[in-house]
Protein backbone atom coordinates (compact mmCIF):
# COMPACT_ATOMS: atom_id res chain seq x y z
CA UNK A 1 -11.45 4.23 0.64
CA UNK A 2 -9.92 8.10 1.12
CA UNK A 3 -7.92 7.56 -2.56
CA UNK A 4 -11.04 6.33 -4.40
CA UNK A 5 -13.22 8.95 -2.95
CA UNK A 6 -11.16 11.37 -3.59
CA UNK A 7 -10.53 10.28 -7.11
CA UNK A 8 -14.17 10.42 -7.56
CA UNK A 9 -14.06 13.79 -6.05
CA UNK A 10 -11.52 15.59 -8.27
CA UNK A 11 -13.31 14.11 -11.59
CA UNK A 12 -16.71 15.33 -10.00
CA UNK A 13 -14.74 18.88 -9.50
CA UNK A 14 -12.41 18.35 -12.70
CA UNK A 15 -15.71 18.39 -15.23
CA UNK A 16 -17.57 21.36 -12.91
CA UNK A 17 -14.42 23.70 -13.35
CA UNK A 18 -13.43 22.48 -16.43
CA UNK A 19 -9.65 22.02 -15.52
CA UNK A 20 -9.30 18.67 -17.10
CA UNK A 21 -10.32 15.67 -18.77
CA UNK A 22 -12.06 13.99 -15.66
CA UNK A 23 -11.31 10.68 -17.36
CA UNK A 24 -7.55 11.28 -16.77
CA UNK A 25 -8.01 10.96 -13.33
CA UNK A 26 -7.97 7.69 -11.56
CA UNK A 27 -7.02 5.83 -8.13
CA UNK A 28 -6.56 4.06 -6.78
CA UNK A 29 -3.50 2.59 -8.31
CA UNK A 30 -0.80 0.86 -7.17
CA UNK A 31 2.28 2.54 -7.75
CA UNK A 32 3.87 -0.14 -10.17
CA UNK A 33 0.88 0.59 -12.56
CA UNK A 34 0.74 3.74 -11.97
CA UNK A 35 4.34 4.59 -13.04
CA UNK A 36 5.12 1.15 -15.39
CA UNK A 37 3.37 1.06 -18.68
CA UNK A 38 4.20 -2.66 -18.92
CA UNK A 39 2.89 -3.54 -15.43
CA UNK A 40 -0.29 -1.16 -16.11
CA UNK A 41 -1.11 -3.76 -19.29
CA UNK A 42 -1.36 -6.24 -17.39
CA UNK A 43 -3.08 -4.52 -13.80
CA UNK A 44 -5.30 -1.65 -15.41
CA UNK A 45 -5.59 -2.60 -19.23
CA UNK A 46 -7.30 0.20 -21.29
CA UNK A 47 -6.36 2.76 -18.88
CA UNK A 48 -5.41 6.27 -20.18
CA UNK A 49 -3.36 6.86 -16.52
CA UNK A 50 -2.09 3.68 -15.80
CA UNK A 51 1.89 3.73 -16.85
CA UNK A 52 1.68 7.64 -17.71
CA UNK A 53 0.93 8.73 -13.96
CA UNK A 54 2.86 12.15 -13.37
CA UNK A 55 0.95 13.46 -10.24
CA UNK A 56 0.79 10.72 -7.14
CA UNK A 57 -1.94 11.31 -4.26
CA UNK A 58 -1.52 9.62 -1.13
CA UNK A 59 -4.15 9.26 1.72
CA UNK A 60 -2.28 10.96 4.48
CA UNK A 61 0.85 12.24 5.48
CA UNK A 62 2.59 9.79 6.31
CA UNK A 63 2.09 7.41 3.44
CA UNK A 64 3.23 10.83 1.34
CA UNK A 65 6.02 10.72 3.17
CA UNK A 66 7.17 7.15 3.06
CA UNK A 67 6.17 6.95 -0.70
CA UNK A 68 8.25 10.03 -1.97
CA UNK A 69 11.45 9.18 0.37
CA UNK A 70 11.46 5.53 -1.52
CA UNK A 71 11.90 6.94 -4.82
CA UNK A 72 13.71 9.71 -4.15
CA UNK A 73 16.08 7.27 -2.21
CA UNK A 74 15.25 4.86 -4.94
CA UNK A 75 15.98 6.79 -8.21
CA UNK A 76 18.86 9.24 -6.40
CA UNK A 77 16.75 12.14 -8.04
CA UNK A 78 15.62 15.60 -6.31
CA UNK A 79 12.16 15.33 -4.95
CA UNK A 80 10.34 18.16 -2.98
CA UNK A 81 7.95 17.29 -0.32
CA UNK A 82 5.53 16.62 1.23
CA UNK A 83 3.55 19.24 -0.33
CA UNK A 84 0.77 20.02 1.77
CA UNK A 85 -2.51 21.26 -0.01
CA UNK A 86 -6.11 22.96 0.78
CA UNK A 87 -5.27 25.17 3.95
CA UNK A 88 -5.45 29.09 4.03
CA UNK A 89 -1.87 30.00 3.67
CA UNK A 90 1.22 27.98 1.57
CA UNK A 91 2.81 25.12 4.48
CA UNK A 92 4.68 22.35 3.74
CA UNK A 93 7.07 20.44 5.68
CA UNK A 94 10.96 19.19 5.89
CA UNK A 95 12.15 15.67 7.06
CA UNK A 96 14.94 15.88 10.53
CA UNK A 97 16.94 14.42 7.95
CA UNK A 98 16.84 17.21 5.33
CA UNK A 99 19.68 18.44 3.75
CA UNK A 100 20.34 21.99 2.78
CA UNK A 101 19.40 21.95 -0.82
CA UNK A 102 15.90 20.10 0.30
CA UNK A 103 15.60 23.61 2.90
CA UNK A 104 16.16 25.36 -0.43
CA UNK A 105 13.82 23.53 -2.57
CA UNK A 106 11.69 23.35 -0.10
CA UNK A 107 11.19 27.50 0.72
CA UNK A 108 11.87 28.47 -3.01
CA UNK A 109 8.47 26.32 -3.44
CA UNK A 110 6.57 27.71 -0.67
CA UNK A 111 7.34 30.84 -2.10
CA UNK A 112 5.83 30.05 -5.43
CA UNK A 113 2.77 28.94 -3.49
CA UNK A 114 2.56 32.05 -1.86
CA UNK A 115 2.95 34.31 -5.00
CA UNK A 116 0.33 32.10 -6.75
CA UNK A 117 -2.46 32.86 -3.39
């Protein structure tokens, strides 16, 4: 699958480059586990990530998308996103139905990204 490849991926690049703990990445998981430590006993048992997950991957766009709207809409928290990664210059992109302080949040981070290229 794209998530387990690209799991295996990020460990292969995490231990090259020395970033991280390649054994603190994982996927796929489902988002319960990934997020619940109680559900991640019982679904991934012994897992360092399971329950602790702070950074979620999704395969494409759109499942970005639908995931981070659910628990932004879910938890009534700010989220910013989709943040799109690996191309030249800093892009990400706004929902029709964002509101002004999700424009804001949205350029102040794109700005970061650009300082940081």
């Amino acid at each position: 699958t794209k998530v387990r490849d690209a799991a295996e991926g990020a460990k292969v690049r995490a231990a090259q480059d020395g970033f991280m703990d390649p054994s603190l990445i994982e996927g796929p998981l489902q988002f319960d586990a990934a997020v619940d430590p109680a559900v991640a006993a019982v679904k991934k048992k012994g897992s360092p990530v399971a329950g602790h997950a702070n950074v979620l991957i999704f395969p494409d766009l759109n499942s970005g998308n639908n995931g981070y709207k659910a628990v932004q809409q879910a938890s009534k928290t700010i989220a910013v996103g989709p943040i799109l990664q690996g191309l030249k210059k800093p892009v990400n992109d706004l929902s029709r139905g964002a509101t002004v302080d999700d424009i804001v949040n949205t350029a102040v981070l794109t700005a970061l990204q650009s300082s940081n290229s």
